[in-house]
C-alpha atoms as a PDB file:
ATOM      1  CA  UNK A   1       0.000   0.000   0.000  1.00  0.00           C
ATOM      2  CA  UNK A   2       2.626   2.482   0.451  1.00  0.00           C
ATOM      3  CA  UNK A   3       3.903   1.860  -3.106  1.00  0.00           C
ATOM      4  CA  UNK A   4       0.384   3.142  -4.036  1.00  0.00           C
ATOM      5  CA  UNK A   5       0.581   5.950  -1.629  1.00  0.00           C
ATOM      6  CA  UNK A   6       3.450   7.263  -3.563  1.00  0.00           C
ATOM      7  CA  UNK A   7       2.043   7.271  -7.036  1.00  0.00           C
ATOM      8  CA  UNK A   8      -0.895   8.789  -5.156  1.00  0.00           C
ATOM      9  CA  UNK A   9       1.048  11.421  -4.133  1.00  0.00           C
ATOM     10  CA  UNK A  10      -1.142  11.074  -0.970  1.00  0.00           C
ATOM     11  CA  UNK A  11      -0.924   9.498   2.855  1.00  0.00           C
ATOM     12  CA  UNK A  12      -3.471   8.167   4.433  1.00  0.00           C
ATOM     13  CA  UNK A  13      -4.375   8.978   7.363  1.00  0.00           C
ATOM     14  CA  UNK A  14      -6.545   6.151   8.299  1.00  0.00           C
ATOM     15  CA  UNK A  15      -5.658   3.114   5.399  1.00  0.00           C
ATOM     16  CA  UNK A  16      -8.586   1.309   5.945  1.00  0.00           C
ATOM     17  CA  UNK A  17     -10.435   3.898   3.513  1.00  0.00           C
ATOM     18  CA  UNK A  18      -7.741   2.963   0.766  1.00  0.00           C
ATOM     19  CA  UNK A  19      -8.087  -0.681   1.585  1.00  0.00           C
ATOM     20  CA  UNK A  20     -12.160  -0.674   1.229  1.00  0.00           C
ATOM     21  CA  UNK A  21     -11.630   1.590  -2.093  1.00  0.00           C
ATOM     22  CA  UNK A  22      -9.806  -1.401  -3.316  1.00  0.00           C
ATOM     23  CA  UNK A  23     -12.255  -4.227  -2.341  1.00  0.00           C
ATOM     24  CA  UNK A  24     -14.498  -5.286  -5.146  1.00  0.00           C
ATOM     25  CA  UNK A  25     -18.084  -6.826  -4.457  1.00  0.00           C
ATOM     26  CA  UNK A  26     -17.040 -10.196  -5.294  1.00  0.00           C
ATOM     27  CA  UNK A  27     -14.204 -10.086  -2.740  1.00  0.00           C
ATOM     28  CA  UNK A  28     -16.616  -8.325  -0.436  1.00  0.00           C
ATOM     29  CA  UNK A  29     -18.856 -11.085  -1.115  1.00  0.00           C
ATOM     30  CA  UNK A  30     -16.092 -14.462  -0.287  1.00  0.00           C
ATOM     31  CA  UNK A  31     -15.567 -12.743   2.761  1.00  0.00           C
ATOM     32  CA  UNK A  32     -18.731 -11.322   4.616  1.00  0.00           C
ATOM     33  CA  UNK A  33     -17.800 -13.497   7.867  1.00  0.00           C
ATOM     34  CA  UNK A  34     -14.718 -11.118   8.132  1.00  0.00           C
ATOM     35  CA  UNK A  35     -16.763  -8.109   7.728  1.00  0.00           C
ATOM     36  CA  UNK A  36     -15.335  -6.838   4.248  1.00  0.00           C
ATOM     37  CA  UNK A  37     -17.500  -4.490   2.490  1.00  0.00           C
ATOM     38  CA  UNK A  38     -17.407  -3.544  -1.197  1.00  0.00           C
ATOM     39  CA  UNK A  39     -16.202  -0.126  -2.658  1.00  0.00           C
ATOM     40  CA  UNK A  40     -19.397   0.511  -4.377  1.00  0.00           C
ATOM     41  CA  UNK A  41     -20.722   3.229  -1.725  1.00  0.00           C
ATOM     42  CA  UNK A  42     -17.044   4.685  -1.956  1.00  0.00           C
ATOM     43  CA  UNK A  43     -17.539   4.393  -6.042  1.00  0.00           C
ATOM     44  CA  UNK A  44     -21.378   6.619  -5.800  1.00  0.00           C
ATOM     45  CA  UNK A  45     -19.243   9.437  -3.746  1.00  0.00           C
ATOM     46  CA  UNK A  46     -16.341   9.370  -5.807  1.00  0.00           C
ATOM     47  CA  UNK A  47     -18.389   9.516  -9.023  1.00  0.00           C
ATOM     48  CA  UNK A  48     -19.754  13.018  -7.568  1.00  0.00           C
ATOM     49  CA  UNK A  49     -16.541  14.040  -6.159  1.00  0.00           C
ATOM     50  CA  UNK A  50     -14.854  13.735  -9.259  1.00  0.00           C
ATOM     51  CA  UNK A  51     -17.867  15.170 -11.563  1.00  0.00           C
ATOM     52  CA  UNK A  52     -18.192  18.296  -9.131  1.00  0.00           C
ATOM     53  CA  UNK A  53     -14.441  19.242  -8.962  1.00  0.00           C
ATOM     54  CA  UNK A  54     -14.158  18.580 -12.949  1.00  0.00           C
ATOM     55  CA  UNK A  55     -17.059  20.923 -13.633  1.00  0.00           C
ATOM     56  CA  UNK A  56     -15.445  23.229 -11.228  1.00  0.00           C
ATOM     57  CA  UNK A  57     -12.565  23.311 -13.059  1.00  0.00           C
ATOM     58  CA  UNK A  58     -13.564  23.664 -16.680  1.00  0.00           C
ATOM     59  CA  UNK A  59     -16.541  26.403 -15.170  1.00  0.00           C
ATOM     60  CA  UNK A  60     -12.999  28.263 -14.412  1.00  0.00           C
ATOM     61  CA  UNK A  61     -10.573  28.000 -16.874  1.00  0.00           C
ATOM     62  CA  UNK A  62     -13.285  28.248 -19.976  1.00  0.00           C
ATOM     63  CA  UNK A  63     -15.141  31.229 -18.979  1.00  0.00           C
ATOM     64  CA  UNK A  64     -16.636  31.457 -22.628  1.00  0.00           C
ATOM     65  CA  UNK A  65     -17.272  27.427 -23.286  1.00  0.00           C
ATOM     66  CA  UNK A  66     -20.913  27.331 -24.067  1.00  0.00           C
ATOM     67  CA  UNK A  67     -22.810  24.754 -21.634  1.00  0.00           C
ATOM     68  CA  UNK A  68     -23.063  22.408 -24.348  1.00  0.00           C
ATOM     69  CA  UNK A  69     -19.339  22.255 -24.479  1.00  0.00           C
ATOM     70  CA  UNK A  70     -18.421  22.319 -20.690  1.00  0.00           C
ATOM     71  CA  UNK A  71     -20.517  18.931 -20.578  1.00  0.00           C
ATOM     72  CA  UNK A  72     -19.116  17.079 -23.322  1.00  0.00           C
ATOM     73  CA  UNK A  73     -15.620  17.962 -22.332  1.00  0.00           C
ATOM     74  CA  UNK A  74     -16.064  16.880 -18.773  1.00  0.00           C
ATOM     75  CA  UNK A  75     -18.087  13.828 -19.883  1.00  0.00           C
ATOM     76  CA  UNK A  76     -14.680  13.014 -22.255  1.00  0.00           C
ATOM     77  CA  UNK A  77     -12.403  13.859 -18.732  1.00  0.00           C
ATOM     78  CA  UNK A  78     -14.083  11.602 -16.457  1.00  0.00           C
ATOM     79  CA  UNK A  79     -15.607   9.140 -19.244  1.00  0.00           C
ATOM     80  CA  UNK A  80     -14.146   5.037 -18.381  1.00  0.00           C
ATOM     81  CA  UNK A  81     -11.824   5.196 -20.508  1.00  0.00           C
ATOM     82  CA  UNK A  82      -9.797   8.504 -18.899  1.00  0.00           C
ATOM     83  CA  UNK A  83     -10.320   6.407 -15.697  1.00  0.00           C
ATOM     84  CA  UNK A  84      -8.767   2.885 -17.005  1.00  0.00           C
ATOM     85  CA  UNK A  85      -5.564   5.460 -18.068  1.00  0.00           C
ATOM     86  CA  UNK A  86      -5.191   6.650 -14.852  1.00  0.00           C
ATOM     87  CA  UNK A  87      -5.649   2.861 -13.341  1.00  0.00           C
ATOM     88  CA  UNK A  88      -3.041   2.040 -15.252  1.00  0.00           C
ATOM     89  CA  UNK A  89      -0.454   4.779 -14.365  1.00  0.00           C
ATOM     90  CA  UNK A  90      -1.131   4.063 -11.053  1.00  0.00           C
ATOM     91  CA  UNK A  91      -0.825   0.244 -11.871  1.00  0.00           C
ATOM     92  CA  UNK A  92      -4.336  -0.356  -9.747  1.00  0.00           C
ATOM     93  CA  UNK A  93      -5.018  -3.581 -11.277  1.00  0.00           C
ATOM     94  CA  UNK A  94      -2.232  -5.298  -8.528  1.00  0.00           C
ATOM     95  CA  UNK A  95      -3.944  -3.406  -5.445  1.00  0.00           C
ATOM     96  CA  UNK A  96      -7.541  -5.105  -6.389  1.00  0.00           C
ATOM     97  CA  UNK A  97      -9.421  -7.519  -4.181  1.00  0.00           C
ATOM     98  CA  UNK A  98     -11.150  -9.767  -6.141  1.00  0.00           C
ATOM     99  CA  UNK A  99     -12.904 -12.732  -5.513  1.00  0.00           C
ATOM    100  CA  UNK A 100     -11.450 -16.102  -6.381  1.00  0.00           C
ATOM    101  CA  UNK A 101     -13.824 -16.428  -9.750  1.00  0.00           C
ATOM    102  CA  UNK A 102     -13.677 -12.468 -10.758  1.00  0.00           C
ATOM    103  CA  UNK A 103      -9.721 -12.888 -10.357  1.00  0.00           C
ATOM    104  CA  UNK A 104      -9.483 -15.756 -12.328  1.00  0.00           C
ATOM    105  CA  UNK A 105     -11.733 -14.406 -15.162  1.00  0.00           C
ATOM    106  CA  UNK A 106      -9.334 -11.314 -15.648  1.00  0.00           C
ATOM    107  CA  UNK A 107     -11.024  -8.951 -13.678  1.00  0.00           C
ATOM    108  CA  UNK A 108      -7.645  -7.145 -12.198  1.00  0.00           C
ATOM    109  CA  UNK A 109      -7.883  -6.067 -16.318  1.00  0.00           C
ATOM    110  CA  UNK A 110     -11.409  -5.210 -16.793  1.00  0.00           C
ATOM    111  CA  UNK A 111     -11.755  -1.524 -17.538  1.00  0.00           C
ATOM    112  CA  UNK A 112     -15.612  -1.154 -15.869  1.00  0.00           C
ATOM    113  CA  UNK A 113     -13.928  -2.902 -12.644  1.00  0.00           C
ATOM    114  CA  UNK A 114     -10.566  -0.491 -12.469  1.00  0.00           C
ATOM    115  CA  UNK A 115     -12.719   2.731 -13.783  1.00  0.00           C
ATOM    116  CA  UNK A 116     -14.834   2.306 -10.209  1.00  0.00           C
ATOM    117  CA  UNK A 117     -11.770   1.579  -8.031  1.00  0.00           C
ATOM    118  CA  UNK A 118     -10.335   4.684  -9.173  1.00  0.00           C
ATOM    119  CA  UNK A 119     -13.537   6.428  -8.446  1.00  0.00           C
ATOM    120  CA  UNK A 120     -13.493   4.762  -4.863  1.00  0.00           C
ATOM    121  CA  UNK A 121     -10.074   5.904  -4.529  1.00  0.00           C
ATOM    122  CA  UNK A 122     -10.989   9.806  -5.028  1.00  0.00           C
ATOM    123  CA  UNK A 123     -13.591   9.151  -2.374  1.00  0.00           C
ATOM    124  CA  UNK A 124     -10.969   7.549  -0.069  1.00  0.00           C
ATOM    125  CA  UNK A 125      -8.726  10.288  -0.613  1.00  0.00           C
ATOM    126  CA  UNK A 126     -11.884  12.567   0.145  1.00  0.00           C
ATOM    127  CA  UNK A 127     -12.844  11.212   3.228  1.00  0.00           C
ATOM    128  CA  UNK A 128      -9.504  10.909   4.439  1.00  0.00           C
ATOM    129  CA  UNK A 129      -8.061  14.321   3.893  1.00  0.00           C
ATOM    130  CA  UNK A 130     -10.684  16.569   2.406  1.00  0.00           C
ATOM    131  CA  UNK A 131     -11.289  18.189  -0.875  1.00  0.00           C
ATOM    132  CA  UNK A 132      -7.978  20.327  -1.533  1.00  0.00           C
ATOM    133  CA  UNK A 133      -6.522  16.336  -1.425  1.00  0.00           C
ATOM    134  CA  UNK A 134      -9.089  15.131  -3.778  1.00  0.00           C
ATOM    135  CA  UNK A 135      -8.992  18.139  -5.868  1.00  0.00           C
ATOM    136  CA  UNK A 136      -4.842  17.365  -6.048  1.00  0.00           C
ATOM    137  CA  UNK A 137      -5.290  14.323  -7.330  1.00  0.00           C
ATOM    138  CA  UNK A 138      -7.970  14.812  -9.873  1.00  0.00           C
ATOM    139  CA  UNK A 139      -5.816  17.678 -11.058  1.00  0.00           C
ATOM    140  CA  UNK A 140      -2.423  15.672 -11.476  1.00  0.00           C
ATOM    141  CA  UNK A 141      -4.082  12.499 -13.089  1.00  0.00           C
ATOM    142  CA  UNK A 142      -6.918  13.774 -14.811  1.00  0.00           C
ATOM    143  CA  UNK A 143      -6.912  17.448 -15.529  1.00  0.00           C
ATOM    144  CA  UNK A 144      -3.413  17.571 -16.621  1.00  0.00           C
ATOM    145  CA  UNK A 145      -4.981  15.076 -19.803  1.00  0.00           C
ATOM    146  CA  UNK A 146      -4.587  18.239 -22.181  1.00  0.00           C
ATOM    147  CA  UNK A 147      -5.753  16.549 -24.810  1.00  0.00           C
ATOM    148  CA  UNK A 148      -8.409  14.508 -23.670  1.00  0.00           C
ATOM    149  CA  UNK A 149      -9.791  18.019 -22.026  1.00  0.00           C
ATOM    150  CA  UNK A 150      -9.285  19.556 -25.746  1.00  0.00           C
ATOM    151  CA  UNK A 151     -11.334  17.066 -27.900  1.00  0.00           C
ATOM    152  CA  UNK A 152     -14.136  16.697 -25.040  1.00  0.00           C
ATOM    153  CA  UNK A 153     -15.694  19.233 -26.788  1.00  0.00           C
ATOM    154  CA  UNK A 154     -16.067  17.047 -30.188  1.00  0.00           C
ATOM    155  CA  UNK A 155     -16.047  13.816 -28.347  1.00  0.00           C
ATOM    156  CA  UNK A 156     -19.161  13.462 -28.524  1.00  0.00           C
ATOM    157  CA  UNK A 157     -19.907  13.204 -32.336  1.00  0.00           C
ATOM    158  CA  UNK A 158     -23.285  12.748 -32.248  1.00  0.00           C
ATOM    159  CA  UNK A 159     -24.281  15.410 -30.251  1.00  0.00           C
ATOM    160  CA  UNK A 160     -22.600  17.973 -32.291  1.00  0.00           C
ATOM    161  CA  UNK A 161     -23.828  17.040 -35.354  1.00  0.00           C
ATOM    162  CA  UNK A 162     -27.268  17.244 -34.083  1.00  0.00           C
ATOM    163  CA  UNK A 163     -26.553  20.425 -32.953  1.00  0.00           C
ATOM    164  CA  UNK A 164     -24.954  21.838 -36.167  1.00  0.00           C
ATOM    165  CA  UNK A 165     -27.815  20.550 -38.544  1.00  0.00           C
ATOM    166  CA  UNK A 166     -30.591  21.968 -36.315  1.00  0.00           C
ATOM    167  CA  UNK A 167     -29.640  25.547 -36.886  1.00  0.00           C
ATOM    168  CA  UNK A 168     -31.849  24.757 -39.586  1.00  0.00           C
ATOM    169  CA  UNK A 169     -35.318  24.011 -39.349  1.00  0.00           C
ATOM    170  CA  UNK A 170     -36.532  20.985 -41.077  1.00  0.00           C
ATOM    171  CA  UNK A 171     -33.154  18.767 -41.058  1.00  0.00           C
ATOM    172  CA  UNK A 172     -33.910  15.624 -40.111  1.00  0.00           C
ATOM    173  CA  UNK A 173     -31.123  12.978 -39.283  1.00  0.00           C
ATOM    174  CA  UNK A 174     -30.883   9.260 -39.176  1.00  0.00           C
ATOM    175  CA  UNK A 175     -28.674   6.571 -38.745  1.00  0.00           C
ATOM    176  CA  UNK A 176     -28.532   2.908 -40.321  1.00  0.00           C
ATOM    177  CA  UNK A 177     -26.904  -0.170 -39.634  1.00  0.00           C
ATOM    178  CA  UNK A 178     -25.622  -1.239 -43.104  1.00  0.00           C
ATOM    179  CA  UNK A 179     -23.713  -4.205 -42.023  1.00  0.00           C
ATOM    180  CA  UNK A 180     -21.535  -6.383 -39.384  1.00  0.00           C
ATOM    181  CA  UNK A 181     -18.303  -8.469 -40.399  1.00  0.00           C
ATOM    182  CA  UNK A 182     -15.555 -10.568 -38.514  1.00  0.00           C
ATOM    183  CA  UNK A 183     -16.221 -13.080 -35.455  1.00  0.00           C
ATOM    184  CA  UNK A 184     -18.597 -12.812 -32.869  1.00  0.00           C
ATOM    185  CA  UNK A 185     -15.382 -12.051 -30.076  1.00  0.00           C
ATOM    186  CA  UNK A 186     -14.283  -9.084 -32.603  1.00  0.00           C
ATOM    187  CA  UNK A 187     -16.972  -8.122 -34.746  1.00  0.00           C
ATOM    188  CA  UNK A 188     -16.808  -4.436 -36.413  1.00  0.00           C
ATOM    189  CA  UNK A 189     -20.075  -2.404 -37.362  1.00  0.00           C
ATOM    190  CA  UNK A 190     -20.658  -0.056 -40.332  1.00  0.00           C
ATOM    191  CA  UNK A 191     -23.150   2.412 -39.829  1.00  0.00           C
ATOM    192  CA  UNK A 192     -24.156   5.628 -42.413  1.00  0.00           C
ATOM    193  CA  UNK A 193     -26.245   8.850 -40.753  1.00  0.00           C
ATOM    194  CA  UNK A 194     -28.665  10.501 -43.217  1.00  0.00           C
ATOM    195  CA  UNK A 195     -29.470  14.212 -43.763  1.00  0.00           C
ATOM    196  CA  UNK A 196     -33.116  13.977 -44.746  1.00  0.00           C
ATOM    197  CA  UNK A 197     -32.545  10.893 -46.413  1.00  0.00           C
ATOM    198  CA  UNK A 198     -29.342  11.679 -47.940  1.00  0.00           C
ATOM    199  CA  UNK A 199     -26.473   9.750 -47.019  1.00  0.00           C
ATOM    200  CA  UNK A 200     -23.371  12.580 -45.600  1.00  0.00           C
ATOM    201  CA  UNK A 201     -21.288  10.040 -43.575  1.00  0.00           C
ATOM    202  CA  UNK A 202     -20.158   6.519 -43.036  1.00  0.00           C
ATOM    203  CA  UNK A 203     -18.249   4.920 -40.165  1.00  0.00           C
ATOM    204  CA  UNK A 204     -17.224   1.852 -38.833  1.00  0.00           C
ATOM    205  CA  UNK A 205     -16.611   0.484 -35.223  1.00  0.00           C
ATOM    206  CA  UNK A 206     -16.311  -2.381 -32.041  1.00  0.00           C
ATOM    207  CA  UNK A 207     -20.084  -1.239 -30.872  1.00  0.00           C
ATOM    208  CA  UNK A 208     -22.959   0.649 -33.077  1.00  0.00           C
ATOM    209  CA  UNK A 209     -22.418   3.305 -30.748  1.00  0.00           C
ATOM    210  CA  UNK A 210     -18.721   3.621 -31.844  1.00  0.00           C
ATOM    211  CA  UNK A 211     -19.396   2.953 -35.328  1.00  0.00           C
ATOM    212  CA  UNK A 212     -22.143   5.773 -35.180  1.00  0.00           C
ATOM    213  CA  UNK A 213     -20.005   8.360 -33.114  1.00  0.00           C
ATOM    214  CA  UNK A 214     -17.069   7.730 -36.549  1.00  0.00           C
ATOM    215  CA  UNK A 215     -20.212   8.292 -39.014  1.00  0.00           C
ATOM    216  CA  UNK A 216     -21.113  11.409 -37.326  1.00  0.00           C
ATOM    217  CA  UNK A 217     -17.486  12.822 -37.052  1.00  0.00           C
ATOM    218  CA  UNK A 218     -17.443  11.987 -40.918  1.00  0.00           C
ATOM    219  CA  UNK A 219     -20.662  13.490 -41.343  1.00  0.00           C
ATOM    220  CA  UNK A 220     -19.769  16.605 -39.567  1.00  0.00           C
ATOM    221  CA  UNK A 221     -16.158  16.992 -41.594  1.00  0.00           C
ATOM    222  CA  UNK A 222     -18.607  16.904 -44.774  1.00  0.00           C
ATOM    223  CA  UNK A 223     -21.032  19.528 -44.030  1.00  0.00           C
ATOM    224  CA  UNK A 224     -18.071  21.905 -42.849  1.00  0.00           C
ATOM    225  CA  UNK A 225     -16.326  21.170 -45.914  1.00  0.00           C
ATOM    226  CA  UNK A 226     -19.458  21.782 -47.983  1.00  0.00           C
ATOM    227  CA  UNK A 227     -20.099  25.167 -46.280  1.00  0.00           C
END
């Protein structure tokens, strides 16, 4: 634990909050007779924690962001995958407590499972020593993400496009699955997005969400380059 206390950057003052931030359910679970409890309360705090001093921050430093762009961007900062990148600088995955059959499956790897101990462990560090220690470490492993922080605001693909073709009234869009390739473990989806039935993007991806998100970027690249 004091290995992680140095990447932290942070000392506990009372470990067992670092210690239960590390405990998944499944652990929790295997070992009720010894009184372990899961990080999931620690997880709903940190979630808010996080969200609130995020907001804070962007609120700050981008005093003429519109609202639609403050949220995307801080959706993009504290989205799972900015968590699983600061999981793995801290090298999390080693810390876990997992259960015997959650440990065996992989789970010191599985993004959903190190996205809420690092949420738990912004609680912890909450808890333990009070915002200006939470706001430290939210600052040195999330905010410094320049460039996560600079395409929030086009992150979300979707949202923008929607936005750009309704300052027109009368645009319509819509998106269609045109077709699905490659094994069921790594299949990759194509998807086109209509203007009023005309077709202005194509993308592919891992998930129809992805592949959507890539049509809509595409989409919006067109209609900028059309004028």
């Amino acid at each position: 634990m004091e290995k992680l206390e140095e990447k932290l950057g942070y000392t506990f003052h009372d470990r067992r909050l670092l210690e239960n931030a590390l405990t998944h359910s499944s652990y929790a679970n295997e070992n009720k007779s010894k009184g372990e409890t899961s990080n999931e309360r620690l997880e709903f705090l940190g979630d808010s924690v996080l969200g609130m001093v995020v907001a804070d921050h962007l609120y700050r430093t981008h005093p003429d962001m519109p609202e639609g762009e403050l949220t995307r961007t801080r959706a993009a900062l504290v989205c799972e995958d900015s968590l699983v990148e600061v999981a793995a600088q801290l090298e999390l995955g080693q810390y876990l407590k997992l259960g015997r059959g959650e440990d065996a499956g992989g789970g010191r790897k599985r993004p959903s499972i190190q996205a809420d101990a690092v949420e738990a462990v912004i609680a912890a560090v909450y808890l333990d020593g009070g915002i200006g220690s939470a706001r430290k470490l939210i600052t040195n492993f999330i905010l410094t993400n320049n460039e996560r922080e600079q395409e929030g605001a086009v992150r979300d693909f979707k949202t923008a496009l929607q936005e750009l073709v309704q300052r027109e009234s009368g645009r319509v869009l819509s998106y269609r699955l045109m077709g699905e390739s490659g094994p069921d473990h790594a299949k990759v989806f194509s998807v086109e997005v209509d203007l009023n039935g005309r077709p202005i993007g194509a993308g592919e991806g891992r998930s129809k969400k992805e592949a959507e998100q890539n049509a809509a970027k595409a989409a919006m690249a067109k209609l900028k380059a059309e004028g």
